[in-house]
Protein backbone atom coordinates (compact mmCIF):
# COMPACT_ATOMS: atom_id res chain seq x y z
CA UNK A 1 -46.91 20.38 -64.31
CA UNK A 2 -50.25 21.79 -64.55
CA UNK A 3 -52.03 25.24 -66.08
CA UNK A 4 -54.56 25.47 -63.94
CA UNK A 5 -55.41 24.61 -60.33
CA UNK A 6 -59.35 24.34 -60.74
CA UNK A 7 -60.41 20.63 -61.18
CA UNK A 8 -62.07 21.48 -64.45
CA UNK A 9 -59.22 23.21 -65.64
CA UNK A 10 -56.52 20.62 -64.78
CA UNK A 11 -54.55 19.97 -67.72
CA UNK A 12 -50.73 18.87 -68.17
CA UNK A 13 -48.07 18.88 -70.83
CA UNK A 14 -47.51 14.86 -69.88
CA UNK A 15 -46.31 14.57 -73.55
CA UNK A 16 -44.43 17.04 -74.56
CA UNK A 17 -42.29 16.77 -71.41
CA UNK A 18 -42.11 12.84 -71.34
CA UNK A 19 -40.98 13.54 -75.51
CA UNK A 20 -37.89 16.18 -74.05
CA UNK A 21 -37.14 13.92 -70.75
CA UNK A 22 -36.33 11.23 -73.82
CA UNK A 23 -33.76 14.00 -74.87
CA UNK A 24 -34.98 13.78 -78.58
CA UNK A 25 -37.07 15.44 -80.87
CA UNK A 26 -37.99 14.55 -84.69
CA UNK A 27 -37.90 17.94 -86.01
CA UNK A 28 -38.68 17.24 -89.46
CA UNK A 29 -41.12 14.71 -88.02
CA UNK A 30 -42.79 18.03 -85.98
CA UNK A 31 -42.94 20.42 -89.13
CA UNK A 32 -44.68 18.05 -91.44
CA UNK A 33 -47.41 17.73 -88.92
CA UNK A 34 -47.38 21.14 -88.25
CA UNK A 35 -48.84 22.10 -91.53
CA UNK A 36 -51.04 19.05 -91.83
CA UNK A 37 -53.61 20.79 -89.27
CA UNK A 38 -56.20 22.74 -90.77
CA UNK A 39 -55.26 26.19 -91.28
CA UNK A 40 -56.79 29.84 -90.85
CA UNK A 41 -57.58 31.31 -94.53
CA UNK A 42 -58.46 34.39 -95.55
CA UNK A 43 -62.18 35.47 -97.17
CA UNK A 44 -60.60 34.44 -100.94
CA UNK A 45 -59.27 31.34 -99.22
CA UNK A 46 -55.51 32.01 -99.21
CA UNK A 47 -53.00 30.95 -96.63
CA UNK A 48 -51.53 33.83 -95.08
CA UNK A 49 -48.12 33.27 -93.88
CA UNK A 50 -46.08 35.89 -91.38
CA UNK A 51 -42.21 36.14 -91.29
CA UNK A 52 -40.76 37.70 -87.98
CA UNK A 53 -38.00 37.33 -85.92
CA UNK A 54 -38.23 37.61 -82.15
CA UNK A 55 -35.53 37.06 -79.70
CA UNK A 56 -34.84 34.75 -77.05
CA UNK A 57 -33.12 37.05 -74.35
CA UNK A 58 -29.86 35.68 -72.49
CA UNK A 59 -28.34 38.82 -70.81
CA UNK A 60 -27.65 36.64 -67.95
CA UNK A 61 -25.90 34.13 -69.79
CA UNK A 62 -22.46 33.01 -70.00
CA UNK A 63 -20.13 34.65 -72.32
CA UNK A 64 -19.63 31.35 -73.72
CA UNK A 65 -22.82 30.64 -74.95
CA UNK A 66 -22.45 29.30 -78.76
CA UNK A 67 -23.25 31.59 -81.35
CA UNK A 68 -25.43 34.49 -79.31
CA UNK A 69 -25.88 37.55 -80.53
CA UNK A 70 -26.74 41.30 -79.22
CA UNK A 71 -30.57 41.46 -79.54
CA UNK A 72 -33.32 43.98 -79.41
CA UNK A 73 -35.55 43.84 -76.25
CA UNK A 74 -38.95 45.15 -76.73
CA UNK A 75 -38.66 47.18 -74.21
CA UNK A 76 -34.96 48.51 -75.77
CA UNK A 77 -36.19 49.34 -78.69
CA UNK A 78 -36.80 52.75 -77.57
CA UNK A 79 -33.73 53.40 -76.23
CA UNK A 80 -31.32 51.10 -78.90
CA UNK A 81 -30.40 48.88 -75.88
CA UNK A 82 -28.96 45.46 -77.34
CA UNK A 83 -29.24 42.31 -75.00
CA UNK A 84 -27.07 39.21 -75.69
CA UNK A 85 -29.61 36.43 -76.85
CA UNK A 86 -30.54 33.99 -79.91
CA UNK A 87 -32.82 35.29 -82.98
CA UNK A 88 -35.24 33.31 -83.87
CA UNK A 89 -37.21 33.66 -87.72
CA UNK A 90 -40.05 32.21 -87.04
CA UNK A 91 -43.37 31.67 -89.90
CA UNK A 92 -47.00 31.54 -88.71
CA UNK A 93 -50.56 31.32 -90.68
CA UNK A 94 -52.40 34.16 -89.53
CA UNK A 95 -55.51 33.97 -88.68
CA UNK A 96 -58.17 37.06 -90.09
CA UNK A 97 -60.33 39.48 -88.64
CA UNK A 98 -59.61 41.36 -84.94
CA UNK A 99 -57.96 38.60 -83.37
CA UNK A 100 -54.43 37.58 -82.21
CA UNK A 101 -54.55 33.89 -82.81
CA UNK A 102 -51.50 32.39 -85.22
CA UNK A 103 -50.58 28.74 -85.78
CA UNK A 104 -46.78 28.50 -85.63
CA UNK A 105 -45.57 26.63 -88.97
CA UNK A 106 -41.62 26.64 -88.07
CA UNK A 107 -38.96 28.46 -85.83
CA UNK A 108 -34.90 28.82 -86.86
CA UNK A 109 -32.23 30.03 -84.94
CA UNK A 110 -29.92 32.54 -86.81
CA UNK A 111 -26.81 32.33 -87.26
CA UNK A 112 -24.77 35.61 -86.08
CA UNK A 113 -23.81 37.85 -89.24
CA UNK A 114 -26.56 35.24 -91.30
CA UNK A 115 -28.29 36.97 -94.44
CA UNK A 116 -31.34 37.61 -93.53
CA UNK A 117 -33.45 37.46 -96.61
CA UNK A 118 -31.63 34.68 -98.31
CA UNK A 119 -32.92 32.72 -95.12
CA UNK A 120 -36.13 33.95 -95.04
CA UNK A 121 -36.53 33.08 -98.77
CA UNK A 122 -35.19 29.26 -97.72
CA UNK A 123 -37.33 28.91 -94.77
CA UNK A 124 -40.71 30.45 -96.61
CA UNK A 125 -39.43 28.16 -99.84
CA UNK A 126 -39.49 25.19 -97.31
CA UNK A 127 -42.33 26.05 -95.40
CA UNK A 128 -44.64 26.30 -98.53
CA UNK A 129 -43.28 22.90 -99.63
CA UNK A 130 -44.54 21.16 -97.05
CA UNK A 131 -47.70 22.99 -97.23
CA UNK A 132 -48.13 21.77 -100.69
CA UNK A 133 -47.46 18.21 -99.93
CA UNK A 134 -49.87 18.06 -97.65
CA UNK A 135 -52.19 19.21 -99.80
CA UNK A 136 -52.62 22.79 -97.97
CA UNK A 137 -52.28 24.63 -101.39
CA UNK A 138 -53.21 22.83 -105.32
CA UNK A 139 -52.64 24.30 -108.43
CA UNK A 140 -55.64 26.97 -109.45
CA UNK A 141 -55.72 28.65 -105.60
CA UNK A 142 -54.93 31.96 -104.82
CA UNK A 143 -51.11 31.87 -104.34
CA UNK A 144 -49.74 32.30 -100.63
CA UNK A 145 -49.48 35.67 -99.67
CA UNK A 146 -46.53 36.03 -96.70
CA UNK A 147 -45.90 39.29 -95.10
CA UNK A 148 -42.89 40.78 -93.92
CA UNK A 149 -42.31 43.64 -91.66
CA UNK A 150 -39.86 46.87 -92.38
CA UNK A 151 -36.48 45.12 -91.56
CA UNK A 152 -37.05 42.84 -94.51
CA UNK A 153 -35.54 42.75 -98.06
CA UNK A 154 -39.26 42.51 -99.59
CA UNK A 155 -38.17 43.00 -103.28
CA UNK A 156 -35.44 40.66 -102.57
CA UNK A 157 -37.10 38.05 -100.91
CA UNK A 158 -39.51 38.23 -103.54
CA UNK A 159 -36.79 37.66 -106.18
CA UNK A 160 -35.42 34.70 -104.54
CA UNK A 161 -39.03 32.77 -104.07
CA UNK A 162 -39.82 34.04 -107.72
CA UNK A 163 -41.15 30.17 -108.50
CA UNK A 164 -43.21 29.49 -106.26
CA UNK A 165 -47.10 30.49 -105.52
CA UNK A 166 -45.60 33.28 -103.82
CA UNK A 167 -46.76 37.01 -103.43
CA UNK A 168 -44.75 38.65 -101.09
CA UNK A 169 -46.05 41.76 -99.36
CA UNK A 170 -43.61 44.26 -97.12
CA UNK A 171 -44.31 47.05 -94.91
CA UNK A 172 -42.22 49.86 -95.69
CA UNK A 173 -39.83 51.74 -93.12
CA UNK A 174 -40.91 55.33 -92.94
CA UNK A 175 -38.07 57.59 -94.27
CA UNK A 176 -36.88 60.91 -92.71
C-alpha cells in the first residue's frame, strides 16, 4: 500500500501492516514509546496535553457489535442525530502557535454508560506517568497543563489528579 504514486513520494506502511498481519500488538510496548519522542512545548516549556473524545462511526454495523454506543457525528451535531459507533478518549501534546499538528500519546475505547471523568482522570494519571519515566517532565518544571473541552467535569477531574503536576484547564459550556 502506498501514499503516493510519484516516485519521490513512494512510501509504504510495510511495518505497521506486517506488525497487524502478525495479529498482535504490544500496547503497553506502543505507549511507552509514544511518549519517549520528543515532544511539542510551550514558550515556558510545559507539556501541553489535550483530552477529547471522538467517535468511530458504525451506523452500518451489525446490531451485535460488542459494546457500541449511539454517537455524535460531526455533522449531527447540529441536528442531535446519534449514530451507533465506539467513543474513543483519546490524549495528545499539542503543539503551539497557528498550527494543527498533535502527537497522539494514547487512545481508549469507552465503555457504554462509563464515567467519564473518573476515566479521564485514570488515563491523564497514566499518561503523565509514563511521561515522567521517561524523563519528559522532572521535579522543578512547570507542571503539565491538560485541557478539556465543555463536556468535561474540569473541577472534578481536577480533584481526582489532585497529586500529580497537574493543572487542569476547562472550557466552559455557555449557559442560557
Amino acid at each position: 500500500m502506498e501514499l503516493a504514486l510519484a516516485p519521490e513520494h513512494r512510501r509504504g506502511h510495510g511495518v505497521r501492516y506486517a506488525g497487524l498481519n502478525q495479529g498482535r500488538i504490544d500496547v503497553a510496548r506502543m505507549r511507552r514509546s509514544l511518549v519517549g519522542v520528543p515532544l511539542p512545548r510551550a514558550a515556558d516549556g510545559r507539556l501541553v496535553l489535550a483530552v477529547d473524545v471522538s467517535p468511530w462511526l458504525r451506523p452500518d454495523a451489525d446490531t451485535c457489535s460488542a459494546d457500541r454506543s449511539a454517537t455524535r457525528s460531526a455533522e449531527a451535531w447540529a441536528n442531535t442525530r446519534m449514530v451507533p459507533g465506539w467513543p474513543y478518549s483519546i490524549v495528545a501534546a499539542l503543539e503551539t502557535g497557528r498550527t494543527s499538528w498533535t502527537t497522539l500519546l494514547d487512545a481508549i475505547r469507552l465503555e457504554p454508560g462509563a464515567d467519564l471523568a473518573a476515566v479521564t482522570a485514570d488515563q491523564v494519571r497514566e499518561v503523565v506517568e509514563r511521561l515522567i519515566t521517561a524523563g519528559q517532565w522532572q521535579r522543578g518544571q512547570p507542571d503539565v497543563l491538560v485541557v478539556l473541552d465543555a463536556g468535561y467535569d474540569a473541577p472534578r477531574i481536577a480533584h481526582l489528579l489532585a497529586d500529580m503536576p497537574i493543572e487542569v484547564l476547562g472550557r466552559l459550556r455557555r449557559i442560557g
